[in-house]
Structure formats: structure tokens, C-alpha cells
Protein backbone atom coordinates (compact mmCIF):
# COMPACT_ATOMS: atom_id res chain seq x y z
CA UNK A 1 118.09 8.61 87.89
CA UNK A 2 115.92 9.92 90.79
CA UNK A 3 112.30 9.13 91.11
CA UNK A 4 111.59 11.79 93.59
CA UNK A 5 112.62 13.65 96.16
CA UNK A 6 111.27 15.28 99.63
CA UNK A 7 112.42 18.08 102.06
CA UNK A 8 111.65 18.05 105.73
CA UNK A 9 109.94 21.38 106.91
CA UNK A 10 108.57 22.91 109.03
CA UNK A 11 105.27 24.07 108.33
CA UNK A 12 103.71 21.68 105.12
CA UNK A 13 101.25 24.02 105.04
CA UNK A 14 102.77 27.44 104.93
CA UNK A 15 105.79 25.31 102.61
CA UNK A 16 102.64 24.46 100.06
CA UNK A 17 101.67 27.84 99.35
CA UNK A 18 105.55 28.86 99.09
CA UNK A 19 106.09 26.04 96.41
CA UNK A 20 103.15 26.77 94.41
CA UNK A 21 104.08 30.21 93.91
CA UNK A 22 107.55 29.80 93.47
CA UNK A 23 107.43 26.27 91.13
CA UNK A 24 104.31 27.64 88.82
CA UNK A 25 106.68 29.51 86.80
CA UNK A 26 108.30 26.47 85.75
CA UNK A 27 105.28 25.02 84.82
CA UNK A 28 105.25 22.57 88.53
CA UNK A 29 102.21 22.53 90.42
CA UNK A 30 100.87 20.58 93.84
CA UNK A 31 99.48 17.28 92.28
CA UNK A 32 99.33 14.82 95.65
CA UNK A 33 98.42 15.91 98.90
CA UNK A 34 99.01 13.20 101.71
CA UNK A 35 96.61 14.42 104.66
CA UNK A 36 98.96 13.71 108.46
CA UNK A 37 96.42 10.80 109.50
CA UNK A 38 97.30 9.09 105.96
CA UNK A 39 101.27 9.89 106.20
CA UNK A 40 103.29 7.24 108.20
CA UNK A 41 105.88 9.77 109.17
CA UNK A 42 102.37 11.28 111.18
CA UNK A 43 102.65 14.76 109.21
CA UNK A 44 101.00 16.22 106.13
CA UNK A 45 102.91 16.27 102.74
CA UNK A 46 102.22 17.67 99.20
CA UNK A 47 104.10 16.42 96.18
CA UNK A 48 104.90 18.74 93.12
CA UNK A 49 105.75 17.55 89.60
CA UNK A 50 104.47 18.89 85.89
CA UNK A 51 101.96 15.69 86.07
CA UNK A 52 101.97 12.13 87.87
CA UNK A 53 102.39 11.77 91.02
CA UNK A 54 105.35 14.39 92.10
CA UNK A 55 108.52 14.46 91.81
CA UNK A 56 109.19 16.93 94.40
CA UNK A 57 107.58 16.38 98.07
CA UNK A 58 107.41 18.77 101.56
CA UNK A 59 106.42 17.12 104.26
CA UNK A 60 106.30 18.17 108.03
CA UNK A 61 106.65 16.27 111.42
CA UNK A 62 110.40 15.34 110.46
CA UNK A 63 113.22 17.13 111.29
CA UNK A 64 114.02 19.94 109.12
CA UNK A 65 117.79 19.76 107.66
CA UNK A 66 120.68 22.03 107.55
CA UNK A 67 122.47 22.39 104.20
CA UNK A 68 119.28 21.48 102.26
CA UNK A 69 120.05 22.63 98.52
CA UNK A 70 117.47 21.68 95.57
CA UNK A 71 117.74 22.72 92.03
CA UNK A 72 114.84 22.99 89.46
CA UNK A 73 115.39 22.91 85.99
CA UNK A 74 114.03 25.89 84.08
CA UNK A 75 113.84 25.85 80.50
CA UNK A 76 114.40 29.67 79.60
CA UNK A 77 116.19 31.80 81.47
CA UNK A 78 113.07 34.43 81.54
CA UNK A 79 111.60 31.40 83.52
CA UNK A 80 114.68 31.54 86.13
CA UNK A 81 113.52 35.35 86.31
CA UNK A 82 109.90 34.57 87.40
CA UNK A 83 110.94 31.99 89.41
CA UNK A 84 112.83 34.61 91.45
CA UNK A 85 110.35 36.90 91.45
CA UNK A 86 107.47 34.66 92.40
CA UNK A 87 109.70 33.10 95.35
CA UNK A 88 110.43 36.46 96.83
CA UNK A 89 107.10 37.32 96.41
CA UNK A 90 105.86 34.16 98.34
CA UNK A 91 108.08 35.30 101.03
CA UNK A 92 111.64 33.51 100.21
CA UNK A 93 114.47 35.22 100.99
CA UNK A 94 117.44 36.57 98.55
CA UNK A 95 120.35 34.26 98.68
CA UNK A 96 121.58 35.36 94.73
CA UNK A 97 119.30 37.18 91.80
CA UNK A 98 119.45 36.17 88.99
CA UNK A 99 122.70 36.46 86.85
CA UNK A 100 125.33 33.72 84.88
CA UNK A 101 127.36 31.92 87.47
CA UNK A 102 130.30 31.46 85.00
CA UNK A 103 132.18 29.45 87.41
CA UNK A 104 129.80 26.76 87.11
CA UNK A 105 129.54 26.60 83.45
CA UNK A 106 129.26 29.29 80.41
CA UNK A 107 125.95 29.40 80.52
CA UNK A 108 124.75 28.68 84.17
CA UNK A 109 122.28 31.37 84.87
CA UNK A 110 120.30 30.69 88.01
CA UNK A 111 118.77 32.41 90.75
CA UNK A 112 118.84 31.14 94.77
CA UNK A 113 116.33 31.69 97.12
CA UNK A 114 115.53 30.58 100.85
CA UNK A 115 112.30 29.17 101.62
CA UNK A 116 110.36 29.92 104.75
CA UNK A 117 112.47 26.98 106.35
CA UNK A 118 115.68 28.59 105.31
CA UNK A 119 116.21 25.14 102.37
CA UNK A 120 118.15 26.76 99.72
CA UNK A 121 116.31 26.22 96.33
CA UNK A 122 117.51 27.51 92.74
CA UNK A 123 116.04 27.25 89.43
CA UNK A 124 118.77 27.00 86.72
CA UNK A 125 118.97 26.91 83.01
CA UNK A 126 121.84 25.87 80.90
CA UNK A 127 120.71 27.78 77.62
CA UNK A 128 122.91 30.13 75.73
CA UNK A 129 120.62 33.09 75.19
């Protein structure tokens, strides 16, 4: 089971307002900041979660990794669509729109986006509709 989890970027700032856009839709918002004088790793970071602490956390002054993936559960698929659209909106960049990805399941609809760092982040839902 995993706690949380945190992505090297960048740009904590500029990764913040890219995450709040593109998590609100599934109901994720930025509940911790941790201001670079308070972070041991000497850079600012913001954890995300629906409530507690975050599950999710960006943080900056580390080096930013290649191959990065992170999935979000989304309960509806109309939430995988907003998700989309609120990323691209935020400035991600297309890496799939949403559709079914039958080879990973009957009902794996998801949609892929690139965040300002280039991490490749997806919001999926497993429900028939």
C-alpha cells in the first residue's frame, strides 16, 4: 500500500498551479505546502490529496526524472474528460485524449498528459459506462 508519493520538478511553483488545475477535477487539491527554508532537500514542495496531509507531493531542488509516469484514479469517466481538459488548459501537453485503452483492460479509459516538466500523468477509470 503506498502512503504517498513525490515527483522531482522543476519549478514547485509553476508545478503547483499545474496540479491544482489538473487534480481539482478529481476532487484533489494542494493541502501542505513545505516553504524551501523548512524542506531538508532545500526546495519548496506542495502535497495534494482529497484531505490529510497529501498523498501526492512536487517538490523542486532535486533532480527531475526521466520516465516519470503517475496515475490518478478517477471515479467517472466524465471526470477523466475534465481532467484532460483542465491539464491542457493549465498548459500540459497531449500525450493521448481521452478514449478506452482496450489493451489494458475492457474498460480502461484514461487520458495522458505531460506536465510542464515533461512527467507523464494519466487519470484512469475502470468503470463500464
Amino acid at each position: 500500500m503506498i502512503d504517498h508519493m513525490g515527483v522531482a520538478v522543476s519549478d514547485a511553483k509553476r508545478s503547483k498551479a499545474f496540479y491544482e488545475a489538473a487534480l481539482k477535477p478529481l476532487g484533489m487539491k494542494c493541502l501542505t505546502e513545505v516553504p524551501a527554508e523548512e524542506n531538508g532537500s532545500g526546495g519548496a514542495a506542495y502535497g495534494f490529496g482529497v484531505e490529510g496531509g497529501g498523498e501526492f507531493w512536487v517538490g523542486d531542488n532535486e533532480r527531475v526524472g526521466e520516465g516519470t509516469h503517475v496515475a490518478f484514479r478517477a471515479e467517472t469517466r466524465a471526470q477523466v474528460d475534465a481532467f484532460y481538459e483542465a491539464a491542457i488548459a493549465a498548459g500540459g501537453r497531449d500525450h493521448g485524449a481521452p478514449g478506452l485503452r482496450p489493451h489494458y483492460g475492457p474498460a480502461y479509459y484514461a487520458a495522458f498528459v505531460f506536465d510542464p516538466d515533461g512527467i507523464n500523468i494519466e487519470a484512469v477509470c475502470y468503470a463500464a459506462e
